[in-house]
Protein backbone atom coordinates (compact mmCIF):
# COMPACT_ATOMS: atom_id res chain seq x y z
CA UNK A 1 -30.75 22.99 -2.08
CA UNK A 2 -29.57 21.22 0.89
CA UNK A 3 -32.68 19.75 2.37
CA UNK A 4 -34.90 18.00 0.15
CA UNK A 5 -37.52 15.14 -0.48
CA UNK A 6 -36.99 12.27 -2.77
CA UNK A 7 -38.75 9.47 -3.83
CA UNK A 8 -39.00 6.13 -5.72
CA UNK A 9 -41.84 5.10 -7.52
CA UNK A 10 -42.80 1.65 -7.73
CA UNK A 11 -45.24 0.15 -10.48
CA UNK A 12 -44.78 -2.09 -13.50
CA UNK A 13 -45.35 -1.71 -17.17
CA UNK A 14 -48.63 -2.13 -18.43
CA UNK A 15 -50.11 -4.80 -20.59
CA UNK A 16 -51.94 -2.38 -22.82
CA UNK A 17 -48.57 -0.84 -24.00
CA UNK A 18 -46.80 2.18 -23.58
CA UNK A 19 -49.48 4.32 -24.11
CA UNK A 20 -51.39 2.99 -20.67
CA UNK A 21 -47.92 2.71 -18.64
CA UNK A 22 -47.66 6.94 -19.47
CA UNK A 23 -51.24 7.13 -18.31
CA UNK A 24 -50.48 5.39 -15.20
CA UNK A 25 -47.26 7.43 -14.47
CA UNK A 26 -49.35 10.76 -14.31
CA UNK A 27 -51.83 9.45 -12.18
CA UNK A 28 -49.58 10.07 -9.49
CA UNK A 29 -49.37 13.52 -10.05
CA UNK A 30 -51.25 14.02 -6.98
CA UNK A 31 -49.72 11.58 -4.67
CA UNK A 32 -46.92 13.20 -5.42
CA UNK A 33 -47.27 16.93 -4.95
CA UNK A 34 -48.71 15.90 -1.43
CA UNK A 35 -45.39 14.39 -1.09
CA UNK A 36 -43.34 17.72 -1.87
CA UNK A 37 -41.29 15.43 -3.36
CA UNK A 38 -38.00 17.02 -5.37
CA UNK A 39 -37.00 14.06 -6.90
CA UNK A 40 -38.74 11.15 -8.52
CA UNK A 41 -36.99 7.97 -9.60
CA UNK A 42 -38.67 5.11 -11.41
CA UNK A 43 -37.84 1.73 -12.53
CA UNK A 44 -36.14 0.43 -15.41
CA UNK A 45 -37.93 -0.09 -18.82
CA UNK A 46 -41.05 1.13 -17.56
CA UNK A 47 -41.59 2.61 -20.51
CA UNK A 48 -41.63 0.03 -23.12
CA UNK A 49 -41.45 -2.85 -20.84
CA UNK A 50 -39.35 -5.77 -19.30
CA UNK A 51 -40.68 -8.87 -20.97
CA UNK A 52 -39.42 -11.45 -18.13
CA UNK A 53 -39.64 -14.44 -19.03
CA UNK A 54 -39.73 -14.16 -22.90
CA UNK A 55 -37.86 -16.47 -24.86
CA UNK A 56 -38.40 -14.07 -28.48
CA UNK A 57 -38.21 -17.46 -30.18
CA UNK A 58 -34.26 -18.03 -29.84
CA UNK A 59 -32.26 -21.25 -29.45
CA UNK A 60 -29.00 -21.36 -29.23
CA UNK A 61 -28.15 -21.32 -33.28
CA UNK A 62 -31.64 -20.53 -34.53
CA UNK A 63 -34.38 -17.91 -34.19
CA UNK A 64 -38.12 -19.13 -34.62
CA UNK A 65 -40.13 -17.00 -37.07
CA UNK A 66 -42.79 -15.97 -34.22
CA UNK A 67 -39.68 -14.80 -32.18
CA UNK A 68 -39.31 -11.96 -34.78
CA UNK A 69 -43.00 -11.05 -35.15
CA UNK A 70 -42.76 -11.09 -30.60
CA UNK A 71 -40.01 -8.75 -31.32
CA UNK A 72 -41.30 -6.44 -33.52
CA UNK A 73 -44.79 -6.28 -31.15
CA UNK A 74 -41.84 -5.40 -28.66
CA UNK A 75 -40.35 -2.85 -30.68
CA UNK A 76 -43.21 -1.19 -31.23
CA UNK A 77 -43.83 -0.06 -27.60
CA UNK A 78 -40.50 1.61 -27.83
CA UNK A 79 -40.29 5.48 -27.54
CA UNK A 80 -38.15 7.90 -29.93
CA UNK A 81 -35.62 10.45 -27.59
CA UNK A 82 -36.78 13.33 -28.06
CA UNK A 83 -40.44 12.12 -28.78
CA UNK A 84 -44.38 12.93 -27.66
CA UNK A 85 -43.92 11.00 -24.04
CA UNK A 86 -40.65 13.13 -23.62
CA UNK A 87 -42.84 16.05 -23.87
CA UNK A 88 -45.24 14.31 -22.00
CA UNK A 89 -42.77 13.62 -19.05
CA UNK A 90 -41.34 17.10 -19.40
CA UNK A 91 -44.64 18.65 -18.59
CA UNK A 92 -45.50 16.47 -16.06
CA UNK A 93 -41.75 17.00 -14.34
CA UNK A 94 -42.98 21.26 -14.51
CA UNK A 95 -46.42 20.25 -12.80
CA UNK A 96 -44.93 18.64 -9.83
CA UNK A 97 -42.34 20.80 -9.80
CA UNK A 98 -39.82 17.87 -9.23
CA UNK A 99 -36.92 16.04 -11.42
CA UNK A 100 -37.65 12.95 -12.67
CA UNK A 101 -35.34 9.80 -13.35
CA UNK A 102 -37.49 7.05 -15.05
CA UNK A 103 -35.82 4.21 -17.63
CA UNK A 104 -37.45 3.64 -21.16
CA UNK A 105 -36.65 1.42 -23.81
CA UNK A 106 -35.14 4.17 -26.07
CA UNK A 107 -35.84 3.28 -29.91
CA UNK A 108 -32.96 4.52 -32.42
CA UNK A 109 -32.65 3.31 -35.85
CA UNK A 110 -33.49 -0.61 -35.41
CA UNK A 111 -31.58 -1.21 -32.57
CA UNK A 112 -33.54 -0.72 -28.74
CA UNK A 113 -31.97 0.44 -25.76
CA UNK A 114 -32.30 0.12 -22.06
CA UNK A 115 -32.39 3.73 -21.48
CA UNK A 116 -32.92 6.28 -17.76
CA UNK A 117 -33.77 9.56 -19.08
CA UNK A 118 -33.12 12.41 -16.80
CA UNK A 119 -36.01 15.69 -16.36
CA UNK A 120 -35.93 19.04 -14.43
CA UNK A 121 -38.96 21.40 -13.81
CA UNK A 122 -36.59 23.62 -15.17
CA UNK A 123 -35.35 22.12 -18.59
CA UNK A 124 -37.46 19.34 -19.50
CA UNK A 125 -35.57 16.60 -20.72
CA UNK A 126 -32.05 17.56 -20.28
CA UNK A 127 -30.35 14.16 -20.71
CA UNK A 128 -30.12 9.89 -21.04
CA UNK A 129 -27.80 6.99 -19.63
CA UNK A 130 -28.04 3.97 -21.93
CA UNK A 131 -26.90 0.80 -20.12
CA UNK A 132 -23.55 -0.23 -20.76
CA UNK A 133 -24.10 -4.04 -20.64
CA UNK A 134 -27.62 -5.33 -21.45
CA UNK A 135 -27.79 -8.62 -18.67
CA UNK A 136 -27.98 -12.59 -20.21
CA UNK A 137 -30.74 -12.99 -22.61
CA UNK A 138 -30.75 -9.07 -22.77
CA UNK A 139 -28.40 -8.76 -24.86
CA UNK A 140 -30.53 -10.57 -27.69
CA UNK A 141 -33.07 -7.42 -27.76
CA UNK A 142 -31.19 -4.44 -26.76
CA UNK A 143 -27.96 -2.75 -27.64
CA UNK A 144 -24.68 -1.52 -25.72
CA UNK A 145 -24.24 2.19 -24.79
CA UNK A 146 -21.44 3.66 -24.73
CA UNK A 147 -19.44 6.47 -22.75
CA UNK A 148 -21.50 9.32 -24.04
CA UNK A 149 -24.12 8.78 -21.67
CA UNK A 150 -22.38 8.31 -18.27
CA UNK A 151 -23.89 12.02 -17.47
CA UNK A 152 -24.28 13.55 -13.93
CA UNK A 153 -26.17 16.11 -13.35
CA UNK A 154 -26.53 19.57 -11.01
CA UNK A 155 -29.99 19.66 -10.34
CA UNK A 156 -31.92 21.72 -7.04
CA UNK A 157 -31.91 18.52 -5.38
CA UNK A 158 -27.93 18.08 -5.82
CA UNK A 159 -25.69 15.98 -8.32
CA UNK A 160 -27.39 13.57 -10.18
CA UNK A 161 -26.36 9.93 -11.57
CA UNK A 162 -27.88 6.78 -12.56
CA UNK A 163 -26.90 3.34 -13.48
CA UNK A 164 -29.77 0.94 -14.68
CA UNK A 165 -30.15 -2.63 -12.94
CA UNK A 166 -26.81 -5.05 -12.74
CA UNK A 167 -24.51 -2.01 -13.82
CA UNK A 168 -24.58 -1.21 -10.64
CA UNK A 169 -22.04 -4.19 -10.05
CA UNK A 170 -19.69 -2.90 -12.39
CA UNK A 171 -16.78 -1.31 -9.90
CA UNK A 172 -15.21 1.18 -12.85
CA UNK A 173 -18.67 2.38 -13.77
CA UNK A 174 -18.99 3.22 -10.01
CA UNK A 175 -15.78 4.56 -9.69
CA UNK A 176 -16.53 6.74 -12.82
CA UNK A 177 -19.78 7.97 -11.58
CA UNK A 178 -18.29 8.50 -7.73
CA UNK A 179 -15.50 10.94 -9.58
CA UNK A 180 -18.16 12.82 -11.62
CA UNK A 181 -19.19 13.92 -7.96
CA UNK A 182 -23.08 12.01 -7.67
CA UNK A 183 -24.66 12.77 -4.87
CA UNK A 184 -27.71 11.34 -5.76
CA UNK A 185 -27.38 7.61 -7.16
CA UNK A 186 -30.47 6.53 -9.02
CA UNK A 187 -30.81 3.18 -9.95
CA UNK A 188 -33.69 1.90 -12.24
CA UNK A 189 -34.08 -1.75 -12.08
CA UNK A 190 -35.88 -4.78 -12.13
CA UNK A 191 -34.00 -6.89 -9.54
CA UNK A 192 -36.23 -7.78 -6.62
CA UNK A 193 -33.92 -10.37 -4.56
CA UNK A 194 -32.79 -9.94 -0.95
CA UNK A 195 -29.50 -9.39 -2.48
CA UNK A 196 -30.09 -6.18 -4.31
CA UNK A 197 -30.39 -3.89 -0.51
CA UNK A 198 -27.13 -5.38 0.07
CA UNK A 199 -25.70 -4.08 -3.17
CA UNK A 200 -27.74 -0.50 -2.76
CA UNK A 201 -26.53 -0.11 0.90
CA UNK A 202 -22.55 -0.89 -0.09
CA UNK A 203 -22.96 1.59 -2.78
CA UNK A 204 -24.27 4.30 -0.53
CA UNK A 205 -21.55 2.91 2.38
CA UNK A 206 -19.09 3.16 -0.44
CA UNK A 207 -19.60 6.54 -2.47
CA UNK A 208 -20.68 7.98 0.27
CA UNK A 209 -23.73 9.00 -0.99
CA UNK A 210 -27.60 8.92 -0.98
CA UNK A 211 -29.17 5.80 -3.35
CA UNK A 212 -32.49 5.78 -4.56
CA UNK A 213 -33.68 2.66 -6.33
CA UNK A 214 -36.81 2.29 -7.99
CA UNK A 215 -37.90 -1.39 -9.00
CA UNK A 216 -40.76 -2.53 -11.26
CA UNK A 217 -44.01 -4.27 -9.51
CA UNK A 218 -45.46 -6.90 -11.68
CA UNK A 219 -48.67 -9.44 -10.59
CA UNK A 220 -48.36 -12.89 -10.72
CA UNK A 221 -48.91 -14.70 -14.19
CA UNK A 222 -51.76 -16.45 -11.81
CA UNK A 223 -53.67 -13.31 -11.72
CA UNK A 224 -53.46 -11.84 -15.16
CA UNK A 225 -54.94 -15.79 -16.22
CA UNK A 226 -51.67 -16.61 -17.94
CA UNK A 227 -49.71 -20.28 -18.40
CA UNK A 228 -46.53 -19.95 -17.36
CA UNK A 229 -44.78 -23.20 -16.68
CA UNK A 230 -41.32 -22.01 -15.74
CA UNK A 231 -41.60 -20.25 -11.88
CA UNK A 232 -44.41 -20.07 -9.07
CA UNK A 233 -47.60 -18.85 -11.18
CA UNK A 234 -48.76 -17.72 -8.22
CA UNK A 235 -45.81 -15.53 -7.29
CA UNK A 236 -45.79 -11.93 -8.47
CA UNK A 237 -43.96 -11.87 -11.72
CA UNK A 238 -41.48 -8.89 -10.42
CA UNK A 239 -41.57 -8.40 -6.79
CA UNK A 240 -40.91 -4.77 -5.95
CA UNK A 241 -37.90 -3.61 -3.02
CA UNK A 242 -37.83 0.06 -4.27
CA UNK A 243 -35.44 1.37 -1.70
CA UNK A 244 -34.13 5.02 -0.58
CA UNK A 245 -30.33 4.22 1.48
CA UNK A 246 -28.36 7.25 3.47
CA UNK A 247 -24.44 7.77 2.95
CA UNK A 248 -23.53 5.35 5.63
CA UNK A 249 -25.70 2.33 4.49
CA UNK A 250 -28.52 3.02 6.13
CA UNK A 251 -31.89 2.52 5.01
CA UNK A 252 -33.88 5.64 5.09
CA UNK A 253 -37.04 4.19 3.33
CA UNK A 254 -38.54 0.89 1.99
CA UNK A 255 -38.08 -1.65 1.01
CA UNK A 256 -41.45 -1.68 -0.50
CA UNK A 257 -42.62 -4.94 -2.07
CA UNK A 258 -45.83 -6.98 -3.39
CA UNK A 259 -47.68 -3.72 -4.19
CA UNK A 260 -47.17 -1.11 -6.29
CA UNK A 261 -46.97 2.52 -4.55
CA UNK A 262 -44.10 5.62 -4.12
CA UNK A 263 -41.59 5.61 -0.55
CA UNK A 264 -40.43 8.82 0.49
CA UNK A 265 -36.90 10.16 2.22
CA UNK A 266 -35.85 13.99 3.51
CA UNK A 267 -32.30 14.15 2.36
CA UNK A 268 -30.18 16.84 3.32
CA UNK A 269 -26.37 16.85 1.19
CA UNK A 270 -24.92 18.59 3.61
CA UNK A 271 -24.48 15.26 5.08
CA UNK A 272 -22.18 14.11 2.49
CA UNK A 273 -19.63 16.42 4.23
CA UNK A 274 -19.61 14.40 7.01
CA UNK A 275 -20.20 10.96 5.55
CA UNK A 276 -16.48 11.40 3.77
CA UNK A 277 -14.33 12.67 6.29
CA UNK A 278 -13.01 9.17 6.75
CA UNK A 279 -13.54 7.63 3.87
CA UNK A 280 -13.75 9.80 0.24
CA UNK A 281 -13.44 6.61 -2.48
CA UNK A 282 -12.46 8.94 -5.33
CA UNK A 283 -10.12 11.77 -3.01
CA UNK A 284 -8.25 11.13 0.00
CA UNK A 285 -9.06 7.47 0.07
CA UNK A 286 -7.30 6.93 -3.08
CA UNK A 287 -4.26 5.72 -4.25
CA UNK A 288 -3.34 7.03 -7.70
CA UNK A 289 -0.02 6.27 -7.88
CA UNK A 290 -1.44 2.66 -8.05
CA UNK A 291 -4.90 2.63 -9.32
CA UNK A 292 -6.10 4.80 -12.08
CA UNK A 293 -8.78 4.40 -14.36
CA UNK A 294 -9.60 6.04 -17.69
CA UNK A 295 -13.11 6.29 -19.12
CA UNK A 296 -13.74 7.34 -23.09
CA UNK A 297 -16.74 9.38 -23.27
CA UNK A 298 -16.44 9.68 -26.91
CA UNK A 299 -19.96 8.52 -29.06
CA UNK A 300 -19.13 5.68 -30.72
CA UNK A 301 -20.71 4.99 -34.52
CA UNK A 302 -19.62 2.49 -37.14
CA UNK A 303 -19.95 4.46 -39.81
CA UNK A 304 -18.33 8.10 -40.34
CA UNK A 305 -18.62 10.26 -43.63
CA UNK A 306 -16.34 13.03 -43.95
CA UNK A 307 -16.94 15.44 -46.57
CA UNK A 308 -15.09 16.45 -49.34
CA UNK A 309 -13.66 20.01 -49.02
């Protein structure tokens, strides 16, 4: 498919858990079919959650006994890949007849990961990115991925990719992604500043490609009656700026911020052709004999057992 319709959905975690967020996620079944949208992209750990602002009882040195019983309340909201909202999400992706893109915190073993798990109407689940390099104080709660997840995909909306929040500053992870062929960028994140449509439209301007980012919406800690001494209480908590971007940096929808809701683009791939006849980042605008990059892809575990023969 050439011509298609995608979309970014904007909303935040909910307080009650996981269990309400999923809830809230299919109420937009509707909204959505009216839409004829092919593509759906939503924000990072929206399943889960993004507990901004939480200190999980750390100091530099030390950890606070009700920081570990914070984390394990925040551990608990974490799904298992494959798992019942998988299924959940599968179904749904079949119902609306559209791929989905959403990011979870993805439970394995002990350790938590900031995860964007991919669905087709098709398939179901049919893959995950886990982010390379949790952010600051992120890297206190979740784990690194590694290069088994860097997956793009062919879907009926065209090739594609995501990278989750402030990866999308990391130049070899672009260039990675850009050789993989993504035509589709989607980028799950939390980042609501002015700052982040400058970095969506130079990706787009630069991979010459379509960008659809999908932020969280949270209220203000004003309006959900909590004390919160350390920014504007009555400022939302995450602002929104879901944003769709063409191949040459333009903005095709959004931004969309201070409510929660879905933005809508007609994309058509063909354009790509076009947008690259001057400038291809990972072909004819290259220079191999003086840049190369390699990428291991390999899964990475500390702990192999080889059988005796």
């Amino acid at each position: 498919m050439t011509q298609s319709v995608v979309s970014a959905l904007q909303l935040g975690a909910s307080e009650q858990g996981t269990a309400s967020t999923l809830e809230h996620i299919l109420s937009f079944e509707k909204q959505i079919l009216d839409s004829n949208s092919n593509l759906v992209v939503m924000p990072e750990a929206l399943l889960g959650g993004y507990p901004k602002g939480e200190i999980f009882g750390t100091r530099l040195g030390y950890r606070l006994a009700q920081g570990r019983e914070r984390f394990a309340e925040y551990f608990s909201q974490a799904i298992k890949v494959p798992g019942t909202e998988t299924d959940a999400l599968a179904d749904f992706s079949k119902r609306i007849n559209s791929s989905l893109v959403i990011g979870v915190i993805e439970r394995d073993g002990h350790t938590l990961y900031c995860t964007a798990l991919y669905f087709t109407p098709q398939d179901g689940l049919v893959g995950k990115h886990r982010k390379l390099m949790p952010t600051g104080t992120e890297r206190l709660i979740w784990g690194q991925g590694d290069g088994s997840t860097l997956p793009v995909f062919d879907t009926n909306v065209g090739k594609i990719g995501a990278a989750i929040c402030w990866e999308n500053h990391m130049p070899q992870l672009r260039t990675a992604m850009y050789a993989k062929g993504v035509e589709i960028w989607c980028a799950p994140t939390v980042d609501e500043r002015d700052i982040w449509q400058a970095s969506m439209r130079h990706i787009a301007h630069e991979g010459r490609c379509f960008v659809v980012s999908a932020c969280q919406y949270q209220p203000s800690p004003a309006s959900k009656g909590q004390d919160v001494e350390d920014w504007d209480k009555e400022r939302p908590l995450i602002n929104g700026g879901s944003v769709i971007v063409g191949p040459m940096g333009d903005v095709l929808a959004g931004p969309l911020k201070g409510e929660e809701g879905m933005i809508s683009a007609s994309i058509n791939t063909d354009d790509l052709i076009k947008a690259r006849y001057d400038f291809d980042v990972v072909g004819h605008y290259s220079r191999p004999d003086v840049f190369s990059l390699k990428v291991d892809e390999r899964k990475k575990s500390t702990v192999e057992f080889i059988q005796a023969e």
